[in-house]
Protein backbone atom coordinates (compact mmCIF):
# COMPACT_ATOMS: atom_id res chain seq x y z
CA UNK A 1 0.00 0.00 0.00
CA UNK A 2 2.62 2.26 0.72
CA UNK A 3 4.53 1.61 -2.17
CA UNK A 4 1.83 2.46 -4.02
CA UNK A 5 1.14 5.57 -2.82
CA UNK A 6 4.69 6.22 -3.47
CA UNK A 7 4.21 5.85 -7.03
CA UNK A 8 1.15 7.72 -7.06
CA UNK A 9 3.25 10.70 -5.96
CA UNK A 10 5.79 10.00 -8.25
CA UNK A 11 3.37 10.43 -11.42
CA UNK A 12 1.76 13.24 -9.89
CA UNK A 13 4.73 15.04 -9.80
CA UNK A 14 5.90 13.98 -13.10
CA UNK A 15 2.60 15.39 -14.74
CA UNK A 16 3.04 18.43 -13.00
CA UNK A 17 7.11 18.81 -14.11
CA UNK A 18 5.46 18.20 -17.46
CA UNK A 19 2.90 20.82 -17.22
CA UNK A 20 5.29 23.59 -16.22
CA UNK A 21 7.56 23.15 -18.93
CA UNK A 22 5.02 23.69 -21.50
CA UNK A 23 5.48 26.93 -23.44
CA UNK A 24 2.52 29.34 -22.98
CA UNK A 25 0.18 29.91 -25.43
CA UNK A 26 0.16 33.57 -26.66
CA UNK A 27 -3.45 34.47 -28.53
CA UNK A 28 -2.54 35.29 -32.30
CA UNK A 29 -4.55 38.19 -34.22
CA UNK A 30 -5.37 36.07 -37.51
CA UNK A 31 -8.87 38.50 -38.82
CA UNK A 32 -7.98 40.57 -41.36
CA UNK A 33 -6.55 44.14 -40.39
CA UNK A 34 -9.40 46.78 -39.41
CA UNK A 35 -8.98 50.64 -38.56
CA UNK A 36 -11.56 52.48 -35.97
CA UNK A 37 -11.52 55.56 -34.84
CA UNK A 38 -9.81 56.29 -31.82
CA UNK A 39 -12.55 57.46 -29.30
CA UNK A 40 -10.29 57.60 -25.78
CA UNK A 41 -8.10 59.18 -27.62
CA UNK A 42 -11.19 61.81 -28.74
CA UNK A 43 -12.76 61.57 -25.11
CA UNK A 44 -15.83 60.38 -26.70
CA UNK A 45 -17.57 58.11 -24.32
CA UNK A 46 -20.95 56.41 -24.16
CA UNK A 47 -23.07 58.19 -21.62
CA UNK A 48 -26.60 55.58 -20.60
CA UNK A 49 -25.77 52.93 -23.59
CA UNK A 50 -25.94 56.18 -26.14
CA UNK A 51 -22.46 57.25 -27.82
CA UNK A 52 -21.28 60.63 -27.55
CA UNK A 53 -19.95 60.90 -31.06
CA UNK A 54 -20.55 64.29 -31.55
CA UNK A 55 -17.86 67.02 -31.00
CA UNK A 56 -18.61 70.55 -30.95
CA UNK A 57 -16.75 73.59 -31.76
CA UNK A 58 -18.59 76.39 -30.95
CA UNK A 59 -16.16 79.24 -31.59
CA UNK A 60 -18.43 81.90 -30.50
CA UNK A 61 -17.20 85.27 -31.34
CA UNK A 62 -13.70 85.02 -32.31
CA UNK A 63 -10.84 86.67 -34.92
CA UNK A 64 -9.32 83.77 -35.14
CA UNK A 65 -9.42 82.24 -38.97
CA UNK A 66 -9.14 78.49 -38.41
CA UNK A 67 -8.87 75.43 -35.40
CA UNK A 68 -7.73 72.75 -35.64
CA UNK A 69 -8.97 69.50 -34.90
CA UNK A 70 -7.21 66.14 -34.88
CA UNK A 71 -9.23 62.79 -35.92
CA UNK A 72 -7.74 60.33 -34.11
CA UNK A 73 -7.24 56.49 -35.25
CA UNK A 74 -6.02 52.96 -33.85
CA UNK A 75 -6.02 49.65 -35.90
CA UNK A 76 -7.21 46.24 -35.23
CA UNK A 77 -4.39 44.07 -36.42
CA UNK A 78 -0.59 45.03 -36.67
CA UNK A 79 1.59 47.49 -38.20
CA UNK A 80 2.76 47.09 -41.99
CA UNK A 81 5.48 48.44 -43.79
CA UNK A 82 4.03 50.13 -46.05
CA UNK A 83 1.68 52.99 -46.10
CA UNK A 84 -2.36 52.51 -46.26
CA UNK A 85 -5.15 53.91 -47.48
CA UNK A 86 -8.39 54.64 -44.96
CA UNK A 87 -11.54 54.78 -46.14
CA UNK A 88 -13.56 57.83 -45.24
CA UNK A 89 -16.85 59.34 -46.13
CA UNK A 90 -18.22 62.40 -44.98
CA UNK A 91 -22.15 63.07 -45.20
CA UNK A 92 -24.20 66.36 -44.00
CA UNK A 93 -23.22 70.09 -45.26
CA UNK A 94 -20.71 68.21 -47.66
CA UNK A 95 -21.18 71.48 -49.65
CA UNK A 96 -18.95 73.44 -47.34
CA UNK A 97 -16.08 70.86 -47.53
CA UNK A 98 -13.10 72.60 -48.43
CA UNK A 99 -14.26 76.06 -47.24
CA UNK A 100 -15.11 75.17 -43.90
CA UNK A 101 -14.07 71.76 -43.05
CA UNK A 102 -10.63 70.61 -44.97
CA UNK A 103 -9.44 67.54 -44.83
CA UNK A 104 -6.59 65.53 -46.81
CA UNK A 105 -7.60 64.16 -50.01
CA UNK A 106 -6.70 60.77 -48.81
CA UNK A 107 -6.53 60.12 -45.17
CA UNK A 108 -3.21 57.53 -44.74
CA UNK A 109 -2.19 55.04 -41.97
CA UNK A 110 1.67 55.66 -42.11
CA UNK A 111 4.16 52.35 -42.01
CA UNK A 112 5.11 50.99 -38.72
CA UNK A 113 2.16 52.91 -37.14
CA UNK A 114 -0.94 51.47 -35.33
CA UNK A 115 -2.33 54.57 -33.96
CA UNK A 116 -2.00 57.83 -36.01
CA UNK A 117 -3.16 61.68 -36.39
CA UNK A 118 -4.66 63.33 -38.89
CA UNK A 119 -5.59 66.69 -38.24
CA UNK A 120 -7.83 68.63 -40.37
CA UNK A 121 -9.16 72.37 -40.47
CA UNK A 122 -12.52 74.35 -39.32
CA UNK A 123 -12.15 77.65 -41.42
CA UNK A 124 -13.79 80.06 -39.62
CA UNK A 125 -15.44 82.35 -42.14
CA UNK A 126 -18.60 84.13 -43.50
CA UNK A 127 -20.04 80.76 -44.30
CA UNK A 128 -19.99 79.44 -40.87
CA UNK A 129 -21.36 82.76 -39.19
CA UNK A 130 -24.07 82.27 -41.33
CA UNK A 131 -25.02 79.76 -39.91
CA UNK A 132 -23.84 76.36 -37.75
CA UNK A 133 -22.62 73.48 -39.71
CA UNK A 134 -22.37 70.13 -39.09
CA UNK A 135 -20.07 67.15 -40.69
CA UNK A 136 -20.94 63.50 -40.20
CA UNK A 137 -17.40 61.07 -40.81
CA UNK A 138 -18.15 57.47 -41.37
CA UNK A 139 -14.66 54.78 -41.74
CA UNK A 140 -15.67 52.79 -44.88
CA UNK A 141 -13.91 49.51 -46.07
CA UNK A 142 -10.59 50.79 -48.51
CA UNK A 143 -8.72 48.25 -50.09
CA UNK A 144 -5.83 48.77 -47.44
CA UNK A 145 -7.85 48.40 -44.26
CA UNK A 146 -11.74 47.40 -43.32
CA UNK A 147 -14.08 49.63 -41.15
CA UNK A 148 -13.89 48.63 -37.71
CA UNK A 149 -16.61 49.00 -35.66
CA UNK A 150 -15.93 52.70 -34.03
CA UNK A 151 -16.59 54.45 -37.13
CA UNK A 152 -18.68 57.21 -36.66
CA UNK A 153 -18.01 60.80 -35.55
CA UNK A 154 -20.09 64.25 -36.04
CA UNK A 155 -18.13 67.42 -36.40
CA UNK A 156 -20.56 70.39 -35.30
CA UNK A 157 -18.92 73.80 -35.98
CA UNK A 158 -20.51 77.50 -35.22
CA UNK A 159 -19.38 80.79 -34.56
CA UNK A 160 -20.61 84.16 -34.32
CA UNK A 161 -20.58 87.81 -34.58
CA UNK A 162 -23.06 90.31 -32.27
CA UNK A 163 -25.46 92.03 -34.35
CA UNK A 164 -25.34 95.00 -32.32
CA UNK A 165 -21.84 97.08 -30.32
CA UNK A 166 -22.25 94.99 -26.85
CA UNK A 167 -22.80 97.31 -23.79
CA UNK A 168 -24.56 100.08 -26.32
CA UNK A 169 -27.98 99.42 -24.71
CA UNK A 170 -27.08 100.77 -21.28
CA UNK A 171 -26.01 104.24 -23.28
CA UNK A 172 -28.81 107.23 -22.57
CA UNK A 173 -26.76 109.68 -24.56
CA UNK A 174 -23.81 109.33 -27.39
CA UNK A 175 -24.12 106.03 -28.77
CA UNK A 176 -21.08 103.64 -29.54
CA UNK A 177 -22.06 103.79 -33.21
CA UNK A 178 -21.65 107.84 -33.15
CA UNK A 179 -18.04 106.60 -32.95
CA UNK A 180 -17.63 103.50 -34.65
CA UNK A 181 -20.70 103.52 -37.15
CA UNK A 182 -23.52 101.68 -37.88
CA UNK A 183 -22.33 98.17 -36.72
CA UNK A 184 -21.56 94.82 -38.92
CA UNK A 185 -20.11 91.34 -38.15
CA UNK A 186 -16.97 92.51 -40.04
CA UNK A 187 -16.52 95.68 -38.75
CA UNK A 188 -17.19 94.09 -35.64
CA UNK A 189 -14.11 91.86 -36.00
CA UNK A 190 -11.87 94.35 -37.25
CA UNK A 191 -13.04 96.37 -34.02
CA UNK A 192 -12.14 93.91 -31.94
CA UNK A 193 -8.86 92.88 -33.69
CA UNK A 194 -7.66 96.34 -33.31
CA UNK A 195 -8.97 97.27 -30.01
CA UNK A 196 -8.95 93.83 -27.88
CA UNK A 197 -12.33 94.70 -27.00
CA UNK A 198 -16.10 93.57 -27.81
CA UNK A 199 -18.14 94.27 -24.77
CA UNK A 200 -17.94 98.06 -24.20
CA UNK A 201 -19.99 98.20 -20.90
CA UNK A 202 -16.87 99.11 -19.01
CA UNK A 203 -16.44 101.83 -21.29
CA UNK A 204 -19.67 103.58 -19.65
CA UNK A 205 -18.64 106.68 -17.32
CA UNK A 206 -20.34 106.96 -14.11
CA UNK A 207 -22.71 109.24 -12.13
CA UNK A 208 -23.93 112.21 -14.50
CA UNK A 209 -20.99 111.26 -17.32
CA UNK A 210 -23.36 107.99 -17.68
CA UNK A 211 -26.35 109.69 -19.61
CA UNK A 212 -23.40 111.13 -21.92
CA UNK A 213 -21.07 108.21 -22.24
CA UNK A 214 -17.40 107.74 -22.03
CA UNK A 215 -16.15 109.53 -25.44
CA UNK A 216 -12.66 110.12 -24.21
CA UNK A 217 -11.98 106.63 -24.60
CA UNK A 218 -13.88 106.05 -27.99
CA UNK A 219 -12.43 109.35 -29.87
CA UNK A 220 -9.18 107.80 -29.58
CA UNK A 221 -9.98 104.35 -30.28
CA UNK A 222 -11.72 105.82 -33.71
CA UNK A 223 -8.72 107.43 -34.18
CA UNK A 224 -6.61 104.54 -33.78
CA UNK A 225 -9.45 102.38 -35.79
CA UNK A 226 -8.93 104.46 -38.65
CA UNK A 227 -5.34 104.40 -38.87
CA UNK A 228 -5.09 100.76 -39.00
CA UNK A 229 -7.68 100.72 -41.56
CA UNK A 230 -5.96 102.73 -43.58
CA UNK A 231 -2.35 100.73 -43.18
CA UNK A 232 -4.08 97.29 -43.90
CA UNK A 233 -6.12 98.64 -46.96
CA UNK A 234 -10.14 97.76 -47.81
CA UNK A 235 -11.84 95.27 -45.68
CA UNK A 236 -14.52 94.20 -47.67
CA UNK A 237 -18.13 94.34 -45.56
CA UNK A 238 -21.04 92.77 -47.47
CA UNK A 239 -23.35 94.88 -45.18
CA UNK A 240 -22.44 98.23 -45.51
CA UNK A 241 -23.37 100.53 -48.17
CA UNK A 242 -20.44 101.49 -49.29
CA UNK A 243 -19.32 97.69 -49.46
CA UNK A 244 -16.07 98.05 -47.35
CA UNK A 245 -15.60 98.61 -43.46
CA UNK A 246 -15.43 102.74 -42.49
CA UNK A 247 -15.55 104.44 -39.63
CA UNK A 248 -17.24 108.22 -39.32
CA UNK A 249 -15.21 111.42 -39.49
CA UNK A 250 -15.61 113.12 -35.72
């Protein structure tokens, strides 16, 4: 009896010995090679089972001309030594594409990469102040790579001009456009270009100098408008009369 429990040990510990030698087992990626968009990357998350695919760029009121904004993208598979192609459509104001959103005429997955950037352009212009735009980007199969399944994001894009000198309204006497002129989304930026300033509230004087408003700062500041206007040449402004950006004689 003994013995045998001996050599009950003995195989025991053999099939273990055996066991421990084996090489792991490492899980191979064998499906075919896929590209997805990169949505940690994005911080797009799903909020209640609903993806948040949808990033906005609301610019507001701003000089600047452009942002950018980087796509970002992660494959399913491995890296290749050569360069490929990603499929890409785009679906929703496509008419603005190029004026608004730019993009590269072929969107590439560079060699040796598995995650990559492409950044593209939101031009901010007279066709976005219009009005807000929005960009829907699906990943389509190419004949480098197949659509994952993260394919989706929305591009929402708006920015804006006031339609009226902020801080005018609380003006009983000389109004800003006494010194700046009738306003317009052009002159508006070119105002605040120049000047650093939009809201003019701050500009009010106090006590009695209130009902009469603060023209010390605003004769120099049409001064100083005028002057710059003149050194950068015609702004164009499709709503004035005389088709350009001006500012009134005082």
């Amino acid at each position: 009896m003994k013995k045998r429990i001996q050599l009950m040990w003995l195989v025991f510990g053999l099939l273990s010995l055996t066991t421990a030698c084996q090489k792991e087992e490492i899980p191979v990626y064998t499906d075919v090679n896929k590209v997805n968009f990169d949505y940690s990357a994005m911080n797009i998350q799903i909020v209640d089972g609903v993806l948040q695919d949808t990033l906005n760029f609301d610019m507001g009121f701003t000089i600047e001309e452009f942002v950018t904004v980087n796509l970002e993208f992660i494959l399913i598979g491995y890296a290749s030594e050569q360069e490929r192609e990603v499929g890409i459509s785009i679906t929703g104001d496509t008419e603005f594409v190029g004026s608004i959103l730019e993009m590269p005429e072929k969107v590439v997955c560079p060699a040796n990469k598995v995650k990559f950037t492409v950044p593209c352009v939101i031009h901010v212009n007279d066709e976005l102040i219009a009005g807000e735009k929005i960009f829907g980007l699906k990943l389509i199969d190419s004949k480098d790579l197949l659509a994952g399944n993260r394919t989706t994001v929305c591009l929402k894009a708006s920015a804006d001009v006031p339609a009226n000198w902020v801080g005018d309204e609380r003006w009983y006497g000389n109004k800003i456009e006494n010194f700046f002129g009738t306003c317009t989304k052009a002159k508006y930026r070119f105002v605040y270009a120049v000047l650093g300033v939009w809201d003019f509230s701050n500009w009010n004087g106090t006590g009695f100098s209130s009902f009469m408003g603060d023209a010390g700062k605003f004769k120099p500041a049409n001064r100083l408008l005028k002057q710059e206007l003149e050194k950068r040449g015609p702004i164009e402004d499709p709503e004035s009369e005389t088709g350009f950006v001006t500012f009134p004689d005082l």
